[in-house]
PDB file of N, CA and C in Angstrom:
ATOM      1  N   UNK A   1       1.964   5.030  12.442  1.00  0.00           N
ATOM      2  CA  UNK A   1       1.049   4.318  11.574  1.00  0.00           C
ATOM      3  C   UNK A   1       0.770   5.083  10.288  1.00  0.00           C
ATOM      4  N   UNK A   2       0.883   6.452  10.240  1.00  0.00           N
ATOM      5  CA  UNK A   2       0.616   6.833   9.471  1.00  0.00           C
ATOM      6  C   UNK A   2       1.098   6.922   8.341  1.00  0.00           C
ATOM      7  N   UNK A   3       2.925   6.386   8.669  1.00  0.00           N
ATOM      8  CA  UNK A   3       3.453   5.942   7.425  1.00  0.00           C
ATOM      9  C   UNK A   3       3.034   4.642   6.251  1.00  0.00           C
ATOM     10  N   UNK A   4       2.376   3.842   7.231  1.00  0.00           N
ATOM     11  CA  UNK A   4       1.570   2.699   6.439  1.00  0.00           C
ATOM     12  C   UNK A   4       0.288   3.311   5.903  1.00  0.00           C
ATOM     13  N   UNK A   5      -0.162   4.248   5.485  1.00  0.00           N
ATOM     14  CA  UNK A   5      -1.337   4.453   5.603  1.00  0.00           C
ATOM     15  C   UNK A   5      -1.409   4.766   3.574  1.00  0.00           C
ATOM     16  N   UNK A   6      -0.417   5.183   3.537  1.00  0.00           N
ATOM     17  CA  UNK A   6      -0.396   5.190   1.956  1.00  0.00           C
ATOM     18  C   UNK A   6       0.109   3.678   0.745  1.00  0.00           C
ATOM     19  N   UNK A   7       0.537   3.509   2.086  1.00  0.00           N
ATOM     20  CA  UNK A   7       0.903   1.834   1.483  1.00  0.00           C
ATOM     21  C   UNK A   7      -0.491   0.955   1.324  1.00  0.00           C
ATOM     22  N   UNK A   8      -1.222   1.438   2.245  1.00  0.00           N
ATOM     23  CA  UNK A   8      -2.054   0.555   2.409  1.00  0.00           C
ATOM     24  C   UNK A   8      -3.234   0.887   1.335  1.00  0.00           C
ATOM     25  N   UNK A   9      -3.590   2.660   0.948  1.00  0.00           N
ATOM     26  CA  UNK A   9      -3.958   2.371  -0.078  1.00  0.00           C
ATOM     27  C   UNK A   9      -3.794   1.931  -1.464  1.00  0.00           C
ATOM     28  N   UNK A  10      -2.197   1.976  -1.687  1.00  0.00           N
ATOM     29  CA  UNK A  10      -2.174   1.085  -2.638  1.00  0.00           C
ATOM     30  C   UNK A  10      -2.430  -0.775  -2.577  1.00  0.00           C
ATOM     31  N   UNK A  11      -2.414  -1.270  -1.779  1.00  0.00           N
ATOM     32  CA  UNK A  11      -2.908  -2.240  -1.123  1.00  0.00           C
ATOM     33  C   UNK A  11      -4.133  -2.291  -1.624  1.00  0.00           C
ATOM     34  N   UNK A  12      -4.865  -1.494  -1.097  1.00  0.00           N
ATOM     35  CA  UNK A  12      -6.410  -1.694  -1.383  1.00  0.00           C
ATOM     36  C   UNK A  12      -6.801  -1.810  -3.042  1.00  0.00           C
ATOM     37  N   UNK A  13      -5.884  -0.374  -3.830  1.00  0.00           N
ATOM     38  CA  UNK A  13      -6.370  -0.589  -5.119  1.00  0.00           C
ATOM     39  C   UNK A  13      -5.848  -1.829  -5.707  1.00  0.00           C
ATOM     40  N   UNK A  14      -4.792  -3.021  -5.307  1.00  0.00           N
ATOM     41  CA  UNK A  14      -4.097  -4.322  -5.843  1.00  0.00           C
ATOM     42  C   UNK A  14      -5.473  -4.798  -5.712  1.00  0.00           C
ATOM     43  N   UNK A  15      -5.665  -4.640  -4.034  1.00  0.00           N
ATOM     44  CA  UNK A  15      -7.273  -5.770  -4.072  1.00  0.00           C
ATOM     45  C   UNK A  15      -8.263  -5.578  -5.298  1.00  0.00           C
ATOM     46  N   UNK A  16      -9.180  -4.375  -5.571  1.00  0.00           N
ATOM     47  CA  UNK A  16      -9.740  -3.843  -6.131  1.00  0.00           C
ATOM     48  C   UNK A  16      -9.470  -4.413  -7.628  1.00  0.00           C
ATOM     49  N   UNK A  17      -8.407  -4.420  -8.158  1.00  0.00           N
ATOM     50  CA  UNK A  17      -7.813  -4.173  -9.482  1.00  0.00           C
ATOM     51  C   UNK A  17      -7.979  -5.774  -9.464  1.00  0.00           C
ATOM     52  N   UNK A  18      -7.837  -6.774  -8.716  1.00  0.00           N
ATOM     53  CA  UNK A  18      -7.832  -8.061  -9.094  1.00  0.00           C
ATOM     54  C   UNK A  18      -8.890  -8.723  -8.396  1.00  0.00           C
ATOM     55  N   UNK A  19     -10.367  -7.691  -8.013  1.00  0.00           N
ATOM     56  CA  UNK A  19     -11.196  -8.125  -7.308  1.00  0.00           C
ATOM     57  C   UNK A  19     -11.491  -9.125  -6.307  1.00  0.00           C
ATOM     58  N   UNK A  20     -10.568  -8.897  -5.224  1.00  0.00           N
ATOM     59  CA  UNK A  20     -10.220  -9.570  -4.398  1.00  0.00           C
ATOM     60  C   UNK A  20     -10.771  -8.264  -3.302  1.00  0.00           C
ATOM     61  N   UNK A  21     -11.200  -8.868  -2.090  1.00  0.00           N
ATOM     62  CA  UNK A  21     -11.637  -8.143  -0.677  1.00  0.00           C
ATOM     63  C   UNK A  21     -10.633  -7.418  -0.275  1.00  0.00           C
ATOM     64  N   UNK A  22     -10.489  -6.743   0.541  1.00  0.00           N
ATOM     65  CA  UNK A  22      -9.076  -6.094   0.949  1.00  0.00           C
ATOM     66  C   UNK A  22      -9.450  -6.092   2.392  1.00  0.00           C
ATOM     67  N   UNK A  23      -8.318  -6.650   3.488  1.00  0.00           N
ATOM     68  CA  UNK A  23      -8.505  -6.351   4.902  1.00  0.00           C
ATOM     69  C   UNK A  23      -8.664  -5.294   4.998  1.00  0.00           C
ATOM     70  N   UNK A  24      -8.982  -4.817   6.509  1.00  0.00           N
ATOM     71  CA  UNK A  24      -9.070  -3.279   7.042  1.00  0.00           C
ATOM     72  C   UNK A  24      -7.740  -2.886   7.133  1.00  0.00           C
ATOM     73  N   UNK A  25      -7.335  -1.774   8.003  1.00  0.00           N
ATOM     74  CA  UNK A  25      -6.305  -1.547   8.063  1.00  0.00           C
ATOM     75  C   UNK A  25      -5.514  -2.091   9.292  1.00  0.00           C
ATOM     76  N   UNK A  26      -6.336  -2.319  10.494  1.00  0.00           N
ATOM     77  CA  UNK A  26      -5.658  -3.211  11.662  1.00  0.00           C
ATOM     78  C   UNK A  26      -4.864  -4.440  11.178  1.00  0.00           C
ATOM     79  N   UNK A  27      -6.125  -5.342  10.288  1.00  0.00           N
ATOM     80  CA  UNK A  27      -5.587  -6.897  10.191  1.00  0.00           C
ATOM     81  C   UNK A  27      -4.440  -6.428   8.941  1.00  0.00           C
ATOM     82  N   UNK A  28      -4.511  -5.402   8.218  1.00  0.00           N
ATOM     83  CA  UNK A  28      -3.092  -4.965   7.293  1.00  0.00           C
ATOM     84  C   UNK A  28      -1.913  -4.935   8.148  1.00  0.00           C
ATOM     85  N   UNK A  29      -1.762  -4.846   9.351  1.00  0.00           N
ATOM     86  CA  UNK A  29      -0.719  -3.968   9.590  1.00  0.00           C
ATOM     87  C   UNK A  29      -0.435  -5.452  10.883  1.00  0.00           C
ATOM     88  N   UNK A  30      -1.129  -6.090  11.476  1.00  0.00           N
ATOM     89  CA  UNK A  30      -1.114  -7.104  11.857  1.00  0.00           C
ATOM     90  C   UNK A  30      -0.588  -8.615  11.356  1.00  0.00           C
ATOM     91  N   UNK A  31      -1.290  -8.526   9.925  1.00  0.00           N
ATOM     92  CA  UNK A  31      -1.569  -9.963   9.260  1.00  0.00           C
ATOM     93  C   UNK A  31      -0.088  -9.605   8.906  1.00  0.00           C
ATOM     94  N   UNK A  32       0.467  -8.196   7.480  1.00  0.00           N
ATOM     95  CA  UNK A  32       1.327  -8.718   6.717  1.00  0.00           C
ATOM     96  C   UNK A  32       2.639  -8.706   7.529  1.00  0.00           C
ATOM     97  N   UNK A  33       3.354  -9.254   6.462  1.00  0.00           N
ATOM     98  CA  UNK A  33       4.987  -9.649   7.149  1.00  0.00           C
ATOM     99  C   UNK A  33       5.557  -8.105   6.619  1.00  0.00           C
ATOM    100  N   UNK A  34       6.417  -7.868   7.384  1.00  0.00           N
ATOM    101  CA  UNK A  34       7.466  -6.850   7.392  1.00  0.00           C
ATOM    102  C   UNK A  34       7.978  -6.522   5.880  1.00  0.00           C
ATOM    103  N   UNK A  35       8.389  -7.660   5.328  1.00  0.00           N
ATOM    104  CA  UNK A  35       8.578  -7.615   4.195  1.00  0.00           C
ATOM    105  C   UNK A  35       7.491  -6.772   2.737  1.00  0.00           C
ATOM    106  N   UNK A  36       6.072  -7.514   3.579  1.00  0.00           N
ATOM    107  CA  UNK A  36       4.936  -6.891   2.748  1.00  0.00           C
ATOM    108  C   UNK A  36       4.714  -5.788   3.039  1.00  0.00           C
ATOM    109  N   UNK A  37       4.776  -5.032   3.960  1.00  0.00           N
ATOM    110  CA  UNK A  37       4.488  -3.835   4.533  1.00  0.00           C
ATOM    111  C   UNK A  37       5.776  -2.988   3.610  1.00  0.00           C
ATOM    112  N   UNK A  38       6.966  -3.169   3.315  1.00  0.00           N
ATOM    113  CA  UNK A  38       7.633  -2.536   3.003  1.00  0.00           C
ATOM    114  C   UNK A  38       7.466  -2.748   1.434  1.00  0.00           C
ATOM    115  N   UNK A  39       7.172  -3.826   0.887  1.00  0.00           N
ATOM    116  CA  UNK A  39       6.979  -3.579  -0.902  1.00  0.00           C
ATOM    117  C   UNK A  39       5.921  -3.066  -0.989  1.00  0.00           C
ATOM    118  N   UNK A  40       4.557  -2.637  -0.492  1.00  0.00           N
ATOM    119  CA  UNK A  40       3.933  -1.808  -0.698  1.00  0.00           C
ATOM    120  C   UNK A  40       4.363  -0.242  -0.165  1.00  0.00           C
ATOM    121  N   UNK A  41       5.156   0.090   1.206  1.00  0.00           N
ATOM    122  CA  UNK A  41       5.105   0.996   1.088  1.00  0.00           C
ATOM    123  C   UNK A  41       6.735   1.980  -0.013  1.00  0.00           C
ATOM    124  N   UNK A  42       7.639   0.860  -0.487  1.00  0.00           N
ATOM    125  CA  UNK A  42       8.589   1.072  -2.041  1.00  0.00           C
ATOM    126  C   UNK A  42       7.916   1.549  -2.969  1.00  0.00           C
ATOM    127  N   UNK A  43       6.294   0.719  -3.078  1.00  0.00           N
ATOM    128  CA  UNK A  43       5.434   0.746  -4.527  1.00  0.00           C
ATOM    129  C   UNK A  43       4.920   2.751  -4.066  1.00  0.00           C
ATOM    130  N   UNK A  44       4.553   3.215  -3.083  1.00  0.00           N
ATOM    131  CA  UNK A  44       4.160   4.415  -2.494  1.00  0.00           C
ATOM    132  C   UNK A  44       5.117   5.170  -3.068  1.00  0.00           C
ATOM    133  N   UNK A  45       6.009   5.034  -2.486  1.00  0.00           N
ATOM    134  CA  UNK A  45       7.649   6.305  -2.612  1.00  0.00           C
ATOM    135  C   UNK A  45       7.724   6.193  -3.948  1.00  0.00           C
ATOM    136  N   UNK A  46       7.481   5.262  -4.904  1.00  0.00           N
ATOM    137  CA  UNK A  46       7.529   5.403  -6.334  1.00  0.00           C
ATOM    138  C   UNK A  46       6.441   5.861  -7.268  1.00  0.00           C
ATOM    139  N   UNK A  47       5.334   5.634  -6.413  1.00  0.00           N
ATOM    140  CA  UNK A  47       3.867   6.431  -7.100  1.00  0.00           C
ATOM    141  C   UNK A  47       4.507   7.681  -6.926  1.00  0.00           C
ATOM    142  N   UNK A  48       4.666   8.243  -5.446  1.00  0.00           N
ATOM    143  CA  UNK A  48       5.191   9.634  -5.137  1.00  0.00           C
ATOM    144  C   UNK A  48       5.608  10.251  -6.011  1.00  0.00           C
ATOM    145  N   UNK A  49       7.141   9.610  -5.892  1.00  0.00           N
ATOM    146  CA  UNK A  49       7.939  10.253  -6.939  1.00  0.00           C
ATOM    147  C   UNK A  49       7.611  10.291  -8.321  1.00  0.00           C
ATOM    148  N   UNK A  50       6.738   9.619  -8.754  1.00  0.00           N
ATOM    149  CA  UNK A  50       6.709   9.896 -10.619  1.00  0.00           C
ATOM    150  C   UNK A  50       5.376  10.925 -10.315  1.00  0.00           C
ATOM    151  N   UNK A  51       4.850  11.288  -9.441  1.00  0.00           N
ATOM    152  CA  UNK A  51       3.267  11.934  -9.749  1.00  0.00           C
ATOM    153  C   UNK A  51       4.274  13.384  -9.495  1.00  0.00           C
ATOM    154  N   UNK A  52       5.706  13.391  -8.925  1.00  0.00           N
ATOM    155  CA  UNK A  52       6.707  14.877  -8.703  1.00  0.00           C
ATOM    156  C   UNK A  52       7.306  15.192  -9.828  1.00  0.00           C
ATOM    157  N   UNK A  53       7.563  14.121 -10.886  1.00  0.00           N
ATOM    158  CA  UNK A  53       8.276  14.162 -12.150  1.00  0.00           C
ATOM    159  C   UNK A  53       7.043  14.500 -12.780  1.00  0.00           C
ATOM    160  N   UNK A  54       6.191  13.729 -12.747  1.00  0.00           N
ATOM    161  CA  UNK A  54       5.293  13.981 -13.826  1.00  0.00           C
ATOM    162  C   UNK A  54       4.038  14.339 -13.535  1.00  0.00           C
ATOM    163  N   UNK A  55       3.753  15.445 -12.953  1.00  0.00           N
ATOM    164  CA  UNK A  55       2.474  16.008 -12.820  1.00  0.00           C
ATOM    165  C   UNK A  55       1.046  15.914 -13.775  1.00  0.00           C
TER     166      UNK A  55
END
């Protein structure tokens, strides 16, 4: 789970940023489709990597 766990905060800041509620993390990992779970956690590995390029 803990690999979703950074996905999911970017998750949260989408909610946030377009003031929308954000599930917890159960109904996250429950509700989304496979698909969603993985474009947020792509959007992660790419925060990652540019915060390694660009400190």
């Amino acid at each position: 789970m803990d690999f979703y766990r950074k996905g999911y905060q970017i998750y949260c800041e989408a909610c946030e940023q377009y003031g929308m509620p954000s599930m917890n993390f159960h109904l996250y990992i429950k509700q989304l489709t496979e698909e969603q779970l993985n474009a947020f956690n792509e959007h992660r590995k790419e925060v990652d990597f540019f915060d390694v390029v660009h400190p």
